[in-house]
C-alpha atoms as a PDB file:
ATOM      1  CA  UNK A   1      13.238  10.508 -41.889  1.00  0.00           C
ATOM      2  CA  UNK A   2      13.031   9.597 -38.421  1.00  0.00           C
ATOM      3  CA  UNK A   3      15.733  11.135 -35.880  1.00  0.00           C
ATOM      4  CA  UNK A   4      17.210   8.011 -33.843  1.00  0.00           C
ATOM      5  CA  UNK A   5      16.849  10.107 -30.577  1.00  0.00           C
ATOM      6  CA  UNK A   6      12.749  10.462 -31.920  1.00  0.00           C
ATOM      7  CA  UNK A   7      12.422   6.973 -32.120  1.00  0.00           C
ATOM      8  CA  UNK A   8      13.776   5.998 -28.710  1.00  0.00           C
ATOM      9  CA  UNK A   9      11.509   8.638 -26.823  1.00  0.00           C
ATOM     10  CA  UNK A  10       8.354   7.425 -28.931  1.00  0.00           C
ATOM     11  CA  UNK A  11       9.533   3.627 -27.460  1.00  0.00           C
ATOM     12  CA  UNK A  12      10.327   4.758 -23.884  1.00  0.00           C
ATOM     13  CA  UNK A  13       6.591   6.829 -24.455  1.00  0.00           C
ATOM     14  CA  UNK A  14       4.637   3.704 -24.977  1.00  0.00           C
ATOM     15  CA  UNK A  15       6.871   1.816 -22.348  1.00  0.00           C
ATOM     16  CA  UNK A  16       5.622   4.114 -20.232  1.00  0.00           C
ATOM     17  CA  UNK A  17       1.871   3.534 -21.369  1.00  0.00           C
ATOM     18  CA  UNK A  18       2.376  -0.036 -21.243  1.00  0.00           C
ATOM     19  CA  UNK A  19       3.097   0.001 -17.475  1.00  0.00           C
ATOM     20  CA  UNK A  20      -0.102   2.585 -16.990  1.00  0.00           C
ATOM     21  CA  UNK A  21      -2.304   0.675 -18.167  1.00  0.00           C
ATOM     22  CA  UNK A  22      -0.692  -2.944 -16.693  1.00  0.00           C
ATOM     23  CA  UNK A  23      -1.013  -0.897 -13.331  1.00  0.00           C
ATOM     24  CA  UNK A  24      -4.489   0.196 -14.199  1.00  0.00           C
ATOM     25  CA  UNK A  25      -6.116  -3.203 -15.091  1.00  0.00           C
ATOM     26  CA  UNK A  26      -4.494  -4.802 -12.341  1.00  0.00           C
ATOM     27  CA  UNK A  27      -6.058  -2.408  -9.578  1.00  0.00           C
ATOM     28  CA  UNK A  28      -9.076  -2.511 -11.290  1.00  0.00           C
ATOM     29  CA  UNK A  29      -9.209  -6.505 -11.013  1.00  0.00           C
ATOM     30  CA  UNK A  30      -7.945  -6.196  -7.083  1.00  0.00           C
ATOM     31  CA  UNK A  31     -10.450  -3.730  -5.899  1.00  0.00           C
ATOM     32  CA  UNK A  32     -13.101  -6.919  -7.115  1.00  0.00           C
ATOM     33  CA  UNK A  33     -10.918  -9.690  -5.482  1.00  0.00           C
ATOM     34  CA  UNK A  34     -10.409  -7.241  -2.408  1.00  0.00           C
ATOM     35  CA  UNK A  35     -14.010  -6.631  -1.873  1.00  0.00           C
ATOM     36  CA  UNK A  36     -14.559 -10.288  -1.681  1.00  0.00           C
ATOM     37  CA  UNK A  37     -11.891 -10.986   0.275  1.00  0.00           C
ATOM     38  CA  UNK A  38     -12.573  -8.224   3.053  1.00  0.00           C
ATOM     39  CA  UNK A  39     -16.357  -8.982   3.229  1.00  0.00           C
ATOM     40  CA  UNK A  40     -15.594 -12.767   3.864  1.00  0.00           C
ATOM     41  CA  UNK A  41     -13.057 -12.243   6.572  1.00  0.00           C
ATOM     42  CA  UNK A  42     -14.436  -9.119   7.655  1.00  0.00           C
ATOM     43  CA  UNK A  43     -11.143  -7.534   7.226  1.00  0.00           C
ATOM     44  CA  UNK A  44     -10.344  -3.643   7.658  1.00  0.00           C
ATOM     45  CA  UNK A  45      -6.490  -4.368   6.391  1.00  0.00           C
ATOM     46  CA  UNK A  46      -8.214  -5.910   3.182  1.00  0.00           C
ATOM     47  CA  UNK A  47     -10.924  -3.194   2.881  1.00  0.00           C
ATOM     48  CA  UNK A  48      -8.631  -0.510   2.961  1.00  0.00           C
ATOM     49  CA  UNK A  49      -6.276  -2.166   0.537  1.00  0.00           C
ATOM     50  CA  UNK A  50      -9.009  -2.038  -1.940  1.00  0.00           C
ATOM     51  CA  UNK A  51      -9.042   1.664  -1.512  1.00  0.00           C
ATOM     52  CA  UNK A  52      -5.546   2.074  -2.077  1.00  0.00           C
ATOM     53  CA  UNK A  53      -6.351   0.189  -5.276  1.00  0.00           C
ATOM     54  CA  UNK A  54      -8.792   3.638  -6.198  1.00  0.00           C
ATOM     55  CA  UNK A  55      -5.716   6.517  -5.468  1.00  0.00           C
ATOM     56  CA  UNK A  56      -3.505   3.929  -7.638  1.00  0.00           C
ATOM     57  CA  UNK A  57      -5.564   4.083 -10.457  1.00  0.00           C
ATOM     58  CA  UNK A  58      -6.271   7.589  -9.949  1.00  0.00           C
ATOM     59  CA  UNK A  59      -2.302   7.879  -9.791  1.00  0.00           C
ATOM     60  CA  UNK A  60      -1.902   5.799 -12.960  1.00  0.00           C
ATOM     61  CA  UNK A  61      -4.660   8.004 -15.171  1.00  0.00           C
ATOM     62  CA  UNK A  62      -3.018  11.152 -14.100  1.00  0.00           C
ATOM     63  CA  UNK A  63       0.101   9.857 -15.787  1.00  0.00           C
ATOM     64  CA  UNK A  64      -1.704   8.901 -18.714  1.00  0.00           C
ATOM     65  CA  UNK A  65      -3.114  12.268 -18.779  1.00  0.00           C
ATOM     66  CA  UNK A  66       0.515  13.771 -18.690  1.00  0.00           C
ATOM     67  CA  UNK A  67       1.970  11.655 -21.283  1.00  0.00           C
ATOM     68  CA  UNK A  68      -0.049  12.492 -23.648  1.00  0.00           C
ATOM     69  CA  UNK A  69       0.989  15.984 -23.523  1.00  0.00           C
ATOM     70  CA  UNK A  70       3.841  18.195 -23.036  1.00  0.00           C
ATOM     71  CA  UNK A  71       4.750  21.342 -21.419  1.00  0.00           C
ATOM     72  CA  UNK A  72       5.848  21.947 -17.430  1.00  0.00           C
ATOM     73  CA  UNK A  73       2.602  23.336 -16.387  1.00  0.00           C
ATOM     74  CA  UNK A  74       1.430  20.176 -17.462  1.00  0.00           C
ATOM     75  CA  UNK A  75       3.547  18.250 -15.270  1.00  0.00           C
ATOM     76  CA  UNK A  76       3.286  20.728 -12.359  1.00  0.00           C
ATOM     77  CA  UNK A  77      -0.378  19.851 -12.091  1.00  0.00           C
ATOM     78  CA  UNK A  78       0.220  16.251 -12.788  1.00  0.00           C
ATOM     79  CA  UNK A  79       2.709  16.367  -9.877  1.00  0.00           C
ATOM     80  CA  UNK A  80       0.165  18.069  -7.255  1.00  0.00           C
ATOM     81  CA  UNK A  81      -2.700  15.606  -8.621  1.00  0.00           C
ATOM     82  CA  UNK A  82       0.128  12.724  -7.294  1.00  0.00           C
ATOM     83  CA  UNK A  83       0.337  14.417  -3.728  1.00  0.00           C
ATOM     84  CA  UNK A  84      -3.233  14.603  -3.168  1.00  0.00           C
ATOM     85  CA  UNK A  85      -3.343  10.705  -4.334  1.00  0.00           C
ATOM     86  CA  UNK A  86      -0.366  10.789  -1.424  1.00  0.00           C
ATOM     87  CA  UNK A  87      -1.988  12.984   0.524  1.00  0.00           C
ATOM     88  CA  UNK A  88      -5.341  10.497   1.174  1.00  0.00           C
ATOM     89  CA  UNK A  89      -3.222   7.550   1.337  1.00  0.00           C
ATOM     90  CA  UNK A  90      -1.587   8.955   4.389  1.00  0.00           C
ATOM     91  CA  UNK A  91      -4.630   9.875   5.984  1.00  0.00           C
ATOM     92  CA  UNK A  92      -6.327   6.704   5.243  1.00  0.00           C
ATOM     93  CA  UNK A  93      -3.989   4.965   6.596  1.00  0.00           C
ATOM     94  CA  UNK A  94      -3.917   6.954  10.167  1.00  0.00           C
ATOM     95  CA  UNK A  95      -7.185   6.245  10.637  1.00  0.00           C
ATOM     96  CA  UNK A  96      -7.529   3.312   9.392  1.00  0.00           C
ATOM     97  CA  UNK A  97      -4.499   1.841  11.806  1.00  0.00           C
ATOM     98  CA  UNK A  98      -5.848   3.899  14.826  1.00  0.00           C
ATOM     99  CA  UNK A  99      -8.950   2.656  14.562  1.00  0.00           C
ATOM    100  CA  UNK A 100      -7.945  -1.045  14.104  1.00  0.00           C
ATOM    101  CA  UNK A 101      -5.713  -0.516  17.104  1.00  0.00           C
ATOM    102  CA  UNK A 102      -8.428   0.971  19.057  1.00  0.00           C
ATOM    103  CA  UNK A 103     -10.955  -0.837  18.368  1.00  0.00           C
ATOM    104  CA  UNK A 104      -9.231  -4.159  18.917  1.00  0.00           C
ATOM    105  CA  UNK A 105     -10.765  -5.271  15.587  1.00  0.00           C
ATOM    106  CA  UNK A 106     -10.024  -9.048  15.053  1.00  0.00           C
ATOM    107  CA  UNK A 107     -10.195 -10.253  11.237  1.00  0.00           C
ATOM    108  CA  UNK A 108     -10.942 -13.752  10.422  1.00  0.00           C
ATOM    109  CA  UNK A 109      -8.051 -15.589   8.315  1.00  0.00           C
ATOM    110  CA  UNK A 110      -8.219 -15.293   4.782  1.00  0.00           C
ATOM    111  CA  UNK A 111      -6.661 -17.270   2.273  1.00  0.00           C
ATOM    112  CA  UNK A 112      -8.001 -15.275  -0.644  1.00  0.00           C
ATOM    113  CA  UNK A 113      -6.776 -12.412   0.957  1.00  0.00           C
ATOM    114  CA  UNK A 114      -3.013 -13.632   1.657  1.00  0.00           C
ATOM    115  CA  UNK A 115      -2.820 -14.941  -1.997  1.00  0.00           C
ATOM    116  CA  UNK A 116      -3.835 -11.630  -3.883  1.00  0.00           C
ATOM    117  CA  UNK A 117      -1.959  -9.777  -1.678  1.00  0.00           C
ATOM    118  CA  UNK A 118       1.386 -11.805  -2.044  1.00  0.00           C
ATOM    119  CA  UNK A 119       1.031 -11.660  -6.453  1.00  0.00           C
ATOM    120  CA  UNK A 120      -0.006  -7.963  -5.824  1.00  0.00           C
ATOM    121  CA  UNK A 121       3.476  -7.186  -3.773  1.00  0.00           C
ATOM    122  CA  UNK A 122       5.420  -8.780  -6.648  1.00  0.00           C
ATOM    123  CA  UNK A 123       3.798  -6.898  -9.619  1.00  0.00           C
ATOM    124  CA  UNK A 124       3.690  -3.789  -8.163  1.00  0.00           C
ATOM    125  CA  UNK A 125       7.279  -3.980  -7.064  1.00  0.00           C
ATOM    126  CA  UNK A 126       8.002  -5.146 -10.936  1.00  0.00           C
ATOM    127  CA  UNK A 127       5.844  -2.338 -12.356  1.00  0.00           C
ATOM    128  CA  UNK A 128       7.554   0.547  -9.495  1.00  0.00           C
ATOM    129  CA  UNK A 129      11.041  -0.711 -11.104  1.00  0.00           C
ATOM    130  CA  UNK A 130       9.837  -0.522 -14.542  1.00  0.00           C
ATOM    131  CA  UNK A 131       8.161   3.207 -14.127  1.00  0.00           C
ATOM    132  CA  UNK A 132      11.566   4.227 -12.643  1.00  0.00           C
ATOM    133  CA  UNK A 133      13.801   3.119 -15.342  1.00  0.00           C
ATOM    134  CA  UNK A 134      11.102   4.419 -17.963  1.00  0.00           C
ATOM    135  CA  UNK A 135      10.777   7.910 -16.209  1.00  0.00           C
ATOM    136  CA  UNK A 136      14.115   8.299 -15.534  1.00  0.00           C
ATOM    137  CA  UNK A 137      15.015   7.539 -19.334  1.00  0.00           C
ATOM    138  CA  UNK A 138      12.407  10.150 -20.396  1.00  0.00           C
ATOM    139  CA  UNK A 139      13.283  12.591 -17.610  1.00  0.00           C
ATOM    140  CA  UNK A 140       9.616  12.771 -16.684  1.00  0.00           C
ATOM    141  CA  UNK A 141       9.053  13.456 -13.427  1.00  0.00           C
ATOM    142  CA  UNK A 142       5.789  12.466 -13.200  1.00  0.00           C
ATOM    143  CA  UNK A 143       6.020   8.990 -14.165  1.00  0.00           C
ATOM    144  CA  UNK A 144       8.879   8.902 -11.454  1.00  0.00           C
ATOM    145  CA  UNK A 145       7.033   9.773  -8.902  1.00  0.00           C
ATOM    146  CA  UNK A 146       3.898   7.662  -9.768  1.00  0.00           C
ATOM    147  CA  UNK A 147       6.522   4.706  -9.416  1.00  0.00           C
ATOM    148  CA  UNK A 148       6.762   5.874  -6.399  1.00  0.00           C
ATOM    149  CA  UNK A 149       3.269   5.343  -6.195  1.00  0.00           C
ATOM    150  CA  UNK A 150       3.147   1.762  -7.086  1.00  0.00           C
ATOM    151  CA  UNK A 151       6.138   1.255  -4.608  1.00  0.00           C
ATOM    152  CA  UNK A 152       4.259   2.267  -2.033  1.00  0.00           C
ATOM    153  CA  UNK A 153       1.667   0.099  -3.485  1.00  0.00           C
ATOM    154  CA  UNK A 154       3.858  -3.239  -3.424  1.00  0.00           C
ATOM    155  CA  UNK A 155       5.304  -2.007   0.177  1.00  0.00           C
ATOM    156  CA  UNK A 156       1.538  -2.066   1.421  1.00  0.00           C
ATOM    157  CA  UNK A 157       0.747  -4.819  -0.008  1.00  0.00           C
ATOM    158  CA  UNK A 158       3.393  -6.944   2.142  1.00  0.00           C
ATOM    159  CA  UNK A 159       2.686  -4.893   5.111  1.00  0.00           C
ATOM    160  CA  UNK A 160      -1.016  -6.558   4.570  1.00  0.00           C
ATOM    161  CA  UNK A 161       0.053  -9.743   3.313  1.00  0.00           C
ATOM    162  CA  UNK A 162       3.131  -9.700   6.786  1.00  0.00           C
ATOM    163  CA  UNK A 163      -0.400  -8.553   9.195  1.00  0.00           C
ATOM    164  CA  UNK A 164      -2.783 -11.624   7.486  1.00  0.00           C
ATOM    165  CA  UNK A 165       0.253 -13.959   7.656  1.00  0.00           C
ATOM    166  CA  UNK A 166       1.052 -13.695  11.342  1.00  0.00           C
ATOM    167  CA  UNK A 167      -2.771 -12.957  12.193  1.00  0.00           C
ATOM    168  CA  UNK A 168      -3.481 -16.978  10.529  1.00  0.00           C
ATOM    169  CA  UNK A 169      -0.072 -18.049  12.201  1.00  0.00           C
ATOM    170  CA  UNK A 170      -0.030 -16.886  15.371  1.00  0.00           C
ATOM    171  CA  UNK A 171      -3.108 -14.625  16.482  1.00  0.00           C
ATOM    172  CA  UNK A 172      -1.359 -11.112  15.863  1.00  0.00           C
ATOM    173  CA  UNK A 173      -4.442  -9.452  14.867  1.00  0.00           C
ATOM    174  CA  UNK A 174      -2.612  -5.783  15.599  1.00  0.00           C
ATOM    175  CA  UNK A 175       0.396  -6.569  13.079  1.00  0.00           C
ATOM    176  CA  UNK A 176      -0.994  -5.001   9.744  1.00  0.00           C
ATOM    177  CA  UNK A 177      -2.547  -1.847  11.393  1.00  0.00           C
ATOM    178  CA  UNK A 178       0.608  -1.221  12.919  1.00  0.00           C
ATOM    179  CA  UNK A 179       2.503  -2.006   9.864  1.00  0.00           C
ATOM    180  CA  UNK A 180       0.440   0.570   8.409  1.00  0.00           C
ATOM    181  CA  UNK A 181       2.285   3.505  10.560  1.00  0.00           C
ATOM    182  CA  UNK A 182       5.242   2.821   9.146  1.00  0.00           C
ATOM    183  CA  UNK A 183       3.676   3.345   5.150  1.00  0.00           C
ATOM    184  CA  UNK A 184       2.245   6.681   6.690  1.00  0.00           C
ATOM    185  CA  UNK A 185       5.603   7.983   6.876  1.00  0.00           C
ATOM    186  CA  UNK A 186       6.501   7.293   2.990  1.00  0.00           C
ATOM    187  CA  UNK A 187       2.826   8.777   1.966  1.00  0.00           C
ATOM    188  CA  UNK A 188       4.256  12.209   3.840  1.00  0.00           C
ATOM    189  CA  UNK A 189       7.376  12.431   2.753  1.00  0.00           C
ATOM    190  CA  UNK A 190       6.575  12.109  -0.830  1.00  0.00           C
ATOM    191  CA  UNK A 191       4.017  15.207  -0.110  1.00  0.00           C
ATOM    192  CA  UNK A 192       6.626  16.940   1.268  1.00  0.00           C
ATOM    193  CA  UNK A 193       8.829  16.589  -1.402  1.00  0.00           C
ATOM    194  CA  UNK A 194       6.204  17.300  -4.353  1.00  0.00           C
ATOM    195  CA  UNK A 195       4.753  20.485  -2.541  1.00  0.00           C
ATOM    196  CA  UNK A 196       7.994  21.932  -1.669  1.00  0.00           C
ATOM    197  CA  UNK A 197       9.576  21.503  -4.796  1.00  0.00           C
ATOM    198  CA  UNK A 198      11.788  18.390  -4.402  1.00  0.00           C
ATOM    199  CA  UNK A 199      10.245  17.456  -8.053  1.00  0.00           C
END
């Protein structure tokens, strides 16, 4: 017979798969729609989004990986795995912002791009709030800090959707790559935290 507690980890286990693999078809679906929408309006923002896409699902199969197994070793290398995925996002983003910046690059409007981006902000922040309930349930770390993954996900995706938005509106062609800096800062401090033991 089945222990109660047994059952409720083996439902909060596929929970947790459930929202890996929602998060993983989804970014695999934007990095298409991305690519079309940054070649048409010739968008870095866009472009760079899609990449984001690639350390999410990178994020998202690590988790996978780790669920499917046990042990803290396990985990500890799931964890670092997370902070490299961290790790690039910051430094994508850098450059990517100072060269926007620099460069005075001017993207043309893009309704494609505004739409995705504006579903995208609402399902990551859905999924970031599922993966946090789930991993906190489980005590996983891992999956908790992947949420904090696809949070950072949804919190780019308005900081592109806010840069499109007023570029279309009113010409601010500098708003996402400085929205960018500020997503930098998150990136960092979740390396920080996973390579100094906060996890």
């Amino acid at each position: 017979m089945t222990a109660p507690h047994e059952t409720s980890r083996d439902s909060l286990l596929r929970q947790g798969f459930v929202l890996e693999y929602t998060t993983l078809a989804w970014n695999a679906v934007g990095i298409v729609v991305l690519a079309v929408a940054a070649v048409s309006a010739r968008s870095v923002a866009l472009a760079g989004f899609g990449l984001d896409s690639l350390i999410e699902i990178g994020a998202s199969t690590v988790v996978i990986w780790e669920l499917s197994g046990t042990g803290e070793a396990r985990q500890r290398r799931a964890l670092r795995l997370i902070g490299v995925g961290f790790a690039a996002l910051a430094v994508y983003l850098l450059v990517q912002s100072t060269w926007a910046l620099a460069a005075g690059h001017h993207p043309r409007h893009s309704p494609l791009g505004i739409g995705w981006t504006a579903v995208t902000a609402v399902v990551m922040f859905a999924l970031a709030a599922g993966k946090a309930r789930t991993g906190a349930a489980l005590d996983n770390p891992v999956l908790k800090t992947e949420g904090r993954v696809t949070l950072i996900d949804g919190l780019l995706a308005a900081a592109v959707l806010l840069g499109l938005a007023l570029n279309t509106a009113v010409g601010w062609w500098w708003a996402d790559p400085a929205a960018g800096y500020v997503l930098v800062y998150y990136a960092v401090r979740e390396v920080r935290e996973i390579f100094t033991g906060g996890h």
